[in-house]
N, C-alpha and C. Protein backbone atom coordinates (compact mmCIF):
# COMPACT_ATOMS: atom_id res chain seq x y z
N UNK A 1 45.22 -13.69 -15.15
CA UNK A 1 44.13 -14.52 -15.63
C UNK A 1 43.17 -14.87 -14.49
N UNK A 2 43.53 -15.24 -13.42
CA UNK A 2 43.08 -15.71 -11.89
C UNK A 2 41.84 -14.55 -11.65
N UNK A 3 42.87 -13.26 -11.69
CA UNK A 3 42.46 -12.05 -11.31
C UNK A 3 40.82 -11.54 -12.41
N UNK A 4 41.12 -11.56 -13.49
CA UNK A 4 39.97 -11.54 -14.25
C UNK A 4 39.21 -12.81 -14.29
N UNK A 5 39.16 -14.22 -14.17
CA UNK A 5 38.12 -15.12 -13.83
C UNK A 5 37.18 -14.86 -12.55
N UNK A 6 37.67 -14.35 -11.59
CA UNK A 6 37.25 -13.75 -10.48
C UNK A 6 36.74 -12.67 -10.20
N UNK A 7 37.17 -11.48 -10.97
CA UNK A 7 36.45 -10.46 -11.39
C UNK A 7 34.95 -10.51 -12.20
N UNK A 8 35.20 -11.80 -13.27
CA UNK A 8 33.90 -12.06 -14.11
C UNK A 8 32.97 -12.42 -13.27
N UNK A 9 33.41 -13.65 -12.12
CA UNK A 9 32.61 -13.90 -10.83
C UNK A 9 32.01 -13.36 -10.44
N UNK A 10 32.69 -12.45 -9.83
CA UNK A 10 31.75 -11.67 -8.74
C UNK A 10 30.97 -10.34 -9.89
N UNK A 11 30.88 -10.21 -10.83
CA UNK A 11 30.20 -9.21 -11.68
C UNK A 11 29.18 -10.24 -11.44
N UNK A 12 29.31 -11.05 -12.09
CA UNK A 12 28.06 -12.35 -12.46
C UNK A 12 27.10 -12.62 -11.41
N UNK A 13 27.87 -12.60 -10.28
CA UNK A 13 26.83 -13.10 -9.09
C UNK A 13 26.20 -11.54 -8.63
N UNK A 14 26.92 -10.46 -8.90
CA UNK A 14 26.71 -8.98 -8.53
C UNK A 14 24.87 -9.14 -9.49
N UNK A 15 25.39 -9.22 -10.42
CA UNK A 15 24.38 -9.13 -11.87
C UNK A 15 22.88 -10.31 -11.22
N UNK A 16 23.34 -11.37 -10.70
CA UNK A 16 22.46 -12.49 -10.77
C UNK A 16 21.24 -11.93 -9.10
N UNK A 17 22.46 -11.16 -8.27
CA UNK A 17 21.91 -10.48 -7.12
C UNK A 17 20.68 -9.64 -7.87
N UNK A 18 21.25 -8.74 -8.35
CA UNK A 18 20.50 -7.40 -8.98
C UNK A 18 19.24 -7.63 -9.55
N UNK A 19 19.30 -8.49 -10.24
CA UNK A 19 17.96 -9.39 -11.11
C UNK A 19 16.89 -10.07 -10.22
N UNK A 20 17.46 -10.77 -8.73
CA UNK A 20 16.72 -11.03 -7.70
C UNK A 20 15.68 -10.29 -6.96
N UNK A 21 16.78 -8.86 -7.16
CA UNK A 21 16.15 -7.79 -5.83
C UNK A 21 14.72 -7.22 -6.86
N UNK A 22 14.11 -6.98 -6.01
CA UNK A 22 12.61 -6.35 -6.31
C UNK A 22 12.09 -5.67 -4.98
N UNK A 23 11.69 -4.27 -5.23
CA UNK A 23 11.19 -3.46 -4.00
C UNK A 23 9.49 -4.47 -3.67
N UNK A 24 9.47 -5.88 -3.32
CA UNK A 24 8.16 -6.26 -3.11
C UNK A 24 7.33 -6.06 -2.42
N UNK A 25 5.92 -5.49 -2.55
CA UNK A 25 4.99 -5.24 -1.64
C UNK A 25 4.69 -6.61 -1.35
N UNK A 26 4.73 -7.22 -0.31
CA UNK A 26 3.95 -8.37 0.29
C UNK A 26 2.84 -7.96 1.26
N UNK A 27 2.09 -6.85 1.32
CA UNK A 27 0.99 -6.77 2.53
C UNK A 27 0.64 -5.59 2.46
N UNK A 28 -0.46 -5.49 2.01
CA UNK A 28 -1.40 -4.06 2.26
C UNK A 28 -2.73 -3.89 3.06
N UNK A 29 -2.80 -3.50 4.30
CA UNK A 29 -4.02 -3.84 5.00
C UNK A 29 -4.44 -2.52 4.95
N UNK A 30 -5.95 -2.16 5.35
CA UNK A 30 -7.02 -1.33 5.33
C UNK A 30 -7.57 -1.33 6.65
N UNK A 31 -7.09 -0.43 7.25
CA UNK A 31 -7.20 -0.33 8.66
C UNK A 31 -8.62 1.17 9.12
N UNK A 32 -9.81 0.62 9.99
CA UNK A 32 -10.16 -0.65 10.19
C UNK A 32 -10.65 -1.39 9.22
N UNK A 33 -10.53 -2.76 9.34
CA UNK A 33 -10.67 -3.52 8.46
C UNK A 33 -12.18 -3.73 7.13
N UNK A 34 -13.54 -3.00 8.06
CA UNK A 34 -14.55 -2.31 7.64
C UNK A 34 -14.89 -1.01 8.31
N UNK A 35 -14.02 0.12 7.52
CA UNK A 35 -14.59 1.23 7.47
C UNK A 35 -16.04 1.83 7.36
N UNK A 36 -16.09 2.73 8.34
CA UNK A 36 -17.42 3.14 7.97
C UNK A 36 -17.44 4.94 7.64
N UNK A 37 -18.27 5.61 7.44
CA UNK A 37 -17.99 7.12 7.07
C UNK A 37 -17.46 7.89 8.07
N UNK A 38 -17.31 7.32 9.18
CA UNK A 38 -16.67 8.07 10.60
C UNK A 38 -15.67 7.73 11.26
N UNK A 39 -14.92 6.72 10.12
CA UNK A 39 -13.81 6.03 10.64
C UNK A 39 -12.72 6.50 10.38
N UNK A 40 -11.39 7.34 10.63
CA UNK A 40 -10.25 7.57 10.01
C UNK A 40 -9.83 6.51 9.56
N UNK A 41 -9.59 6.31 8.37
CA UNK A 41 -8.80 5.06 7.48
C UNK A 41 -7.19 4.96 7.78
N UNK A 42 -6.59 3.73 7.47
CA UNK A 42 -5.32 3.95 7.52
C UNK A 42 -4.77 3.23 6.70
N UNK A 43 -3.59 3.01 5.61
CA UNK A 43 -2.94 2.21 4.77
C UNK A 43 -1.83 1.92 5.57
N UNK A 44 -2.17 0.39 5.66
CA UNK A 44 -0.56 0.11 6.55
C UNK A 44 0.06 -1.06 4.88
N UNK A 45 1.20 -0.53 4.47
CA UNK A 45 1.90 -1.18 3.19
C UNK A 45 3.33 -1.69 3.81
N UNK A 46 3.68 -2.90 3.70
CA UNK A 46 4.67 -3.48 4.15
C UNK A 46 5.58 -4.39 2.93
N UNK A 47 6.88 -5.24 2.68
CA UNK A 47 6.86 -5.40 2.25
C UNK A 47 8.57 -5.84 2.34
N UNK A 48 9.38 -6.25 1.41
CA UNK A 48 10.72 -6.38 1.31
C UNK A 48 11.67 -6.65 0.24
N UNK A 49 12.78 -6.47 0.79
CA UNK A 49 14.05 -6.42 -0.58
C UNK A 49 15.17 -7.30 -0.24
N UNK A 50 15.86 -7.08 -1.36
CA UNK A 50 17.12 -8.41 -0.91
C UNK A 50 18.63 -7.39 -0.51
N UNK A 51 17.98 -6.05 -0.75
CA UNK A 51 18.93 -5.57 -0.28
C UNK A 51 18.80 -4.46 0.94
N UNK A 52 20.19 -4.09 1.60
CA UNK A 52 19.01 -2.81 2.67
C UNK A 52 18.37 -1.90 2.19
N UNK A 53 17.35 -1.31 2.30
CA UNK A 53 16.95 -0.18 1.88
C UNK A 53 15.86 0.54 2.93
N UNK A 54 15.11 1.78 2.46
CA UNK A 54 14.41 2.84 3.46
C UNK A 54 13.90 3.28 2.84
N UNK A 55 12.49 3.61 3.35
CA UNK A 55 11.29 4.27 2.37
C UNK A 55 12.05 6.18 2.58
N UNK A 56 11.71 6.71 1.57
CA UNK A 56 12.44 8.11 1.10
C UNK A 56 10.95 8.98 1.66
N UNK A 57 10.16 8.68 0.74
CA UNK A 57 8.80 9.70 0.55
C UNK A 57 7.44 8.79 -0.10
N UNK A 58 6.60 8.88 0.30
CA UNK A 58 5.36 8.41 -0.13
C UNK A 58 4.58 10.03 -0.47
N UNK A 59 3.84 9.38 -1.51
CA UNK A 59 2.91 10.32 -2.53
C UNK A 59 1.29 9.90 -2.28
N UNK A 60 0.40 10.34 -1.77
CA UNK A 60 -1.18 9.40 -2.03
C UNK A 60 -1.82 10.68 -2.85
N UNK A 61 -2.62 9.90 -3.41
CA UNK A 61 -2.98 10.52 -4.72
C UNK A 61 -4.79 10.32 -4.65
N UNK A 62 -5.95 11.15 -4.25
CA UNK A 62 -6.80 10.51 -4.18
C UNK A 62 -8.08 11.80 -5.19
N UNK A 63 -9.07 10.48 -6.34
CA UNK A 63 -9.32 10.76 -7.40
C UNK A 63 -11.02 10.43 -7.55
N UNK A 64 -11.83 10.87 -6.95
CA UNK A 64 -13.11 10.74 -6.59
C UNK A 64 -12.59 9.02 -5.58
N UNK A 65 -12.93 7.87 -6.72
CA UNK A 65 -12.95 6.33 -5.78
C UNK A 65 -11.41 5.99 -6.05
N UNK A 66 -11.07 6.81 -6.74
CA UNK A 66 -9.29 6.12 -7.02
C UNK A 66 -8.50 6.55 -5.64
N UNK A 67 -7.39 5.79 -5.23
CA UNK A 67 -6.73 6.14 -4.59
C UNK A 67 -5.70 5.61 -4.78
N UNK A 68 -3.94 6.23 -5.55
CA UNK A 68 -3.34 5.73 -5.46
C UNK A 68 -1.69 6.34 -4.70
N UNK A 69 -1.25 5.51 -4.01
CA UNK A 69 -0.30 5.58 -2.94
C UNK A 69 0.98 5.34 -3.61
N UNK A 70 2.03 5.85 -4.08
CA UNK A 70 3.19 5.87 -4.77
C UNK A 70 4.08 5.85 -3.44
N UNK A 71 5.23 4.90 -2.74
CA UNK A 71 6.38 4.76 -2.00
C UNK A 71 7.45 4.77 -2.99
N UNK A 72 8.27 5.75 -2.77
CA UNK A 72 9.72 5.78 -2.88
C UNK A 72 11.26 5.15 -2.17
N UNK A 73 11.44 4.56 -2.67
CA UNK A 73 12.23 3.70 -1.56
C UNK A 73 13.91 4.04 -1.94
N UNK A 74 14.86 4.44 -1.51
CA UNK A 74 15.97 3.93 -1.25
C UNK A 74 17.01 2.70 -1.43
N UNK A 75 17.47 2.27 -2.20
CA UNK A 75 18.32 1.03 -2.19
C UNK A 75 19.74 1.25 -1.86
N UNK A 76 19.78 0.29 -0.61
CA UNK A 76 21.78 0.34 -0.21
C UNK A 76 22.52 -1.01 -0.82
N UNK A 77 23.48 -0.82 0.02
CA UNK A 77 24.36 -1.85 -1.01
C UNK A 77 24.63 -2.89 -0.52
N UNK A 78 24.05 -3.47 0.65
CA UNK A 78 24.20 -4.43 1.82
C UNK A 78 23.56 -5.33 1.35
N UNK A 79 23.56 -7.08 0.61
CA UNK A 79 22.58 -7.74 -0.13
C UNK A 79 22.51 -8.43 1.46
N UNK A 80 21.20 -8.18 1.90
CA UNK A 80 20.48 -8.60 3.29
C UNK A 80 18.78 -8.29 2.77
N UNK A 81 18.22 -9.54 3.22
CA UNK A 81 17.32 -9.19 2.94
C UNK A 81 16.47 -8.12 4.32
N UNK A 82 16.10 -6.79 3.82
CA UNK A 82 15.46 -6.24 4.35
C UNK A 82 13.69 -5.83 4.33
N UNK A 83 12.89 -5.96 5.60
CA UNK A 83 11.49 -6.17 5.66
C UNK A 83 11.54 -4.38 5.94
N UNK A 84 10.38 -3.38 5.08
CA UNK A 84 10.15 -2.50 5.31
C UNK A 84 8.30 -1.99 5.12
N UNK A 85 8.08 -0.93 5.77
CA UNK A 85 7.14 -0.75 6.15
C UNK A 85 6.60 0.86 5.39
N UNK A 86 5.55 1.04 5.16
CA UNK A 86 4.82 2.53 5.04
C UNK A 86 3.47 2.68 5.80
N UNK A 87 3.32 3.68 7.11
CA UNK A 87 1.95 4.02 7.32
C UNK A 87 1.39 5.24 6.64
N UNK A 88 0.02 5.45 5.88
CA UNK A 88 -0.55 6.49 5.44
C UNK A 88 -1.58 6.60 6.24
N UNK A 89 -2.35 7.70 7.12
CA UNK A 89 -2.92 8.39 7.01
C UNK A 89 -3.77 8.68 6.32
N UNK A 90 -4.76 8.62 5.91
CA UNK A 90 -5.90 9.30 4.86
C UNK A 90 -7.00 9.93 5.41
N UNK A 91 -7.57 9.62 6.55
CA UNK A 91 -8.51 10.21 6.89
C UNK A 91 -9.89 9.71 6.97
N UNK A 92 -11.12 10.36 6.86
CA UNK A 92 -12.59 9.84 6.36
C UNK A 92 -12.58 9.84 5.01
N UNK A 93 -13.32 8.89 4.68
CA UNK A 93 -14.04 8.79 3.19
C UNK A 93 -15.45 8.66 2.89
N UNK A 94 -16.26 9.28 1.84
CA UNK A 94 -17.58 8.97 2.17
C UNK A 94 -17.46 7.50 1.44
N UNK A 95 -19.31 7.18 1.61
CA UNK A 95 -19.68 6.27 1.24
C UNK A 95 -18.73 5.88 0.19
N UNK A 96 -18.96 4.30 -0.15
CA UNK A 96 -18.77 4.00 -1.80
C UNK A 96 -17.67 2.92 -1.35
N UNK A 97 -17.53 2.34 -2.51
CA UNK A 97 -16.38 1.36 -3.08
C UNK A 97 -15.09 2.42 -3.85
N UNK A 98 -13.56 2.26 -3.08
CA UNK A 98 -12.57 2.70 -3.52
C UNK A 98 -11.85 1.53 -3.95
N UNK A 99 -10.94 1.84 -4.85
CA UNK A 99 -9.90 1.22 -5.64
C UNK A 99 -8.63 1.48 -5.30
N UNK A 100 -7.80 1.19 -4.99
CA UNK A 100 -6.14 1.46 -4.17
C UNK A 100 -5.51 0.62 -5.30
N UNK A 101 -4.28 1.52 -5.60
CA UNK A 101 -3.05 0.98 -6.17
C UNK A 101 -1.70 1.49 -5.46
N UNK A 102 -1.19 0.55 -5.10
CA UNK A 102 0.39 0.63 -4.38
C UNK A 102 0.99 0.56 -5.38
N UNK A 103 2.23 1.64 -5.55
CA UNK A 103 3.28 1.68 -6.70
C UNK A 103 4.48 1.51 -5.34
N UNK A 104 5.55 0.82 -5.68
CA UNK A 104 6.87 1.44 -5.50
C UNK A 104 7.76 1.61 -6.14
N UNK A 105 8.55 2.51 -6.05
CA UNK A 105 9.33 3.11 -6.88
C UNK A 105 10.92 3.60 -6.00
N UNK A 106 12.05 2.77 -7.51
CA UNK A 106 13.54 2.22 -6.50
C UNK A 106 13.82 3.52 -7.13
N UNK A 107 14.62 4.25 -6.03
CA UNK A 107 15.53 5.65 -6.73
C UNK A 107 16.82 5.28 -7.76
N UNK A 108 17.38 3.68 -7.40
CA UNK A 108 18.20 3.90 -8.32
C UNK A 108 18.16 2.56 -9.81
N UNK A 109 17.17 2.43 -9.65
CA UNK A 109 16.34 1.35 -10.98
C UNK A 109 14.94 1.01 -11.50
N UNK A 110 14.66 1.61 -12.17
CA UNK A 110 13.07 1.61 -12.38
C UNK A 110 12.78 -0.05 -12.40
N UNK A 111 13.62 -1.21 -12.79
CA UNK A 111 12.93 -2.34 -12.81
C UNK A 111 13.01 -3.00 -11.77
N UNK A 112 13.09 -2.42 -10.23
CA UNK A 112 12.95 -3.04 -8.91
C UNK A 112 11.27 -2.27 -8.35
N UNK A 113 11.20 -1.89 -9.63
CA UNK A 113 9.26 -1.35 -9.17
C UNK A 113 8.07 -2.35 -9.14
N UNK A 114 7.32 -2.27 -8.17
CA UNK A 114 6.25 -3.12 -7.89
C UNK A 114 4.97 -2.41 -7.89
N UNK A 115 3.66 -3.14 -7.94
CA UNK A 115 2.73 -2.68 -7.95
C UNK A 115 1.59 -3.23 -7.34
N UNK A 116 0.97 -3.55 -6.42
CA UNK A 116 0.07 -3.79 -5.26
C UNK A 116 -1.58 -3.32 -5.46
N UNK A 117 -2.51 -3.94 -6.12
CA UNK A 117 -4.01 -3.20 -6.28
C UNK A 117 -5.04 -4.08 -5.42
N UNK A 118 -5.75 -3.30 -4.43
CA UNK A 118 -6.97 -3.98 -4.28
C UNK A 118 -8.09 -2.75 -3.88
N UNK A 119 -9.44 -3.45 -3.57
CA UNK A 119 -10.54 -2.16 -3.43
C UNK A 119 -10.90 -2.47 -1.81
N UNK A 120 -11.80 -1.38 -1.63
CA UNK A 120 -12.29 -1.57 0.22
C UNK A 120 -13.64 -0.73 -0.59
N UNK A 121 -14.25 -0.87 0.96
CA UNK A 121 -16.08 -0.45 0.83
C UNK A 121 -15.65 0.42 1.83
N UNK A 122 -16.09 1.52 1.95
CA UNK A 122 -16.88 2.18 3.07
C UNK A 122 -18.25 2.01 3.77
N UNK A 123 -18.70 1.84 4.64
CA UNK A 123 -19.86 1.47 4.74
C UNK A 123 -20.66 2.48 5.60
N UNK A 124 -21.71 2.74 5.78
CA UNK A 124 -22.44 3.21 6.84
C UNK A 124 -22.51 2.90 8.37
N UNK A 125 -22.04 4.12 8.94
CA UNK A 125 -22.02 3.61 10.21
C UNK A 125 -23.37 3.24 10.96
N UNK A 126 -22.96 2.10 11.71
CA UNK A 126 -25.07 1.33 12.17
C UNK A 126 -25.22 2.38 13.24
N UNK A 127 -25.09 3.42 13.62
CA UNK A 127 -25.94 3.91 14.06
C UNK A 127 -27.10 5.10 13.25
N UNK A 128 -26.18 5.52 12.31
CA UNK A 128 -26.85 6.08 10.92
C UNK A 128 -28.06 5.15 10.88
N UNK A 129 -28.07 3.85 10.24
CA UNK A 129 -28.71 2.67 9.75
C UNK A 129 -29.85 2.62 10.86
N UNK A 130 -29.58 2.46 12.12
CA UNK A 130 -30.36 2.57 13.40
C UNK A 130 -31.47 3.47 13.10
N UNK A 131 -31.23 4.87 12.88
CA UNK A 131 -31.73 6.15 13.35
C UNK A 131 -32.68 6.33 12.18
N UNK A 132 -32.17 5.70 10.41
CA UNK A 132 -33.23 5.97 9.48
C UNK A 132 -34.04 4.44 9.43
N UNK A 133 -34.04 3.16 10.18
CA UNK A 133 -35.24 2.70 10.40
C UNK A 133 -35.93 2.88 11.16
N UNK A 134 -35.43 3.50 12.66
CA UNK A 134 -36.25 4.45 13.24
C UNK A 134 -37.38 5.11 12.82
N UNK A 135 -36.28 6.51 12.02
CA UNK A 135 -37.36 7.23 11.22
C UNK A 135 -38.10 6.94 10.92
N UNK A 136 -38.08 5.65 10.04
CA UNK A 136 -39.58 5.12 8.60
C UNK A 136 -40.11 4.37 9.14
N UNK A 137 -40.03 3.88 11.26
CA UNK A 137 -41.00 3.18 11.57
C UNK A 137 -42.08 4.75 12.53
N UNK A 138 -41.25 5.40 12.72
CA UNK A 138 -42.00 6.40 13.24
C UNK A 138 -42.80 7.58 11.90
N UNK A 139 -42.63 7.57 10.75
CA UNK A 139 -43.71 7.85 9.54
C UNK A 139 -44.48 6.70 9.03
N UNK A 140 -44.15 5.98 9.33
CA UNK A 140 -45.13 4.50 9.16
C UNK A 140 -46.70 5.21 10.66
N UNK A 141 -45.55 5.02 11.73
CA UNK A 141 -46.92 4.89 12.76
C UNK A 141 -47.77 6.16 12.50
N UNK A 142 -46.85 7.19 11.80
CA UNK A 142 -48.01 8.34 12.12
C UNK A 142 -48.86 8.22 10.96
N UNK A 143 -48.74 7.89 10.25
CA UNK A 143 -49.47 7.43 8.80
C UNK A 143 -51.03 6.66 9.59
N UNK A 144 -50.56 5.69 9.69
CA UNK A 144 -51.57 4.86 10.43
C UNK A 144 -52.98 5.38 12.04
């Protein structure tokens, strides 16, 4: 009897763990912070669990202004809370306003999945900006 009250226990608190854990994105920065068309971009996605785990594989997915970044994560069996990290790479982007969605995704429970959205600008780099008021003050003067 001992033996099964104790067994129900620790299922219960196993169960009450499980329901806790969530792969959470807490932090997605846009590195540099204002991009311009000559800037390599970078997604730094951070974030944590209640249990150990390790990012597996990241997916980026990019769709004219869409861009979305899918992490795969790993779950172990150690209930510690663990802080984990993803850097992406992306590269240049032109002009425009993009849209980013962070998915993560637990290999062994779809309801420890999270989802992370925000947008960034690209902007023109000022020396671009420099060079075409330049221009239209030097067709201004020759006009005149």
């Amino acid at each position: 009897m001992k033996k099964t009250l104790f067994t129900i226990f620790v299922l219960g608190v196993f169960t009450f763990m499980c329901a806790l854990s969530q792969a959470s994105i807490t932090d997605v920065d846009i590195l540099p912070e204002e991009p311009t068309e000559i800037d390599p971009i970078t997604i730094f996605v951070s974030g944590e669990e209640n249990y150990s785990v390790s990012v597996t594989d990241s997916i980026l997915t990019i769709n004219e202004t869409l861009l979305e970044l899918d992490i795969y994560l790993h779950l172990g069996f150690l209930p510690a809370v663990t802080p984990w990290s993803q850097i992406e790479n992306i590269g240049v982007l032109s002009l425009g306003t993009y849209d980013l969605t962070v998915n993560t995704f637990v290999d062994s429970d779809p309801m420890y999945n999270d989802t992370f959205s925000t947008s960034f600008e690209v902007v023109p780099e000022p020396t671009t900006i420099l060079f075409l008021a330049l221009g239209m003050f030097m067709v201004r003067e020759k006009r005149c």
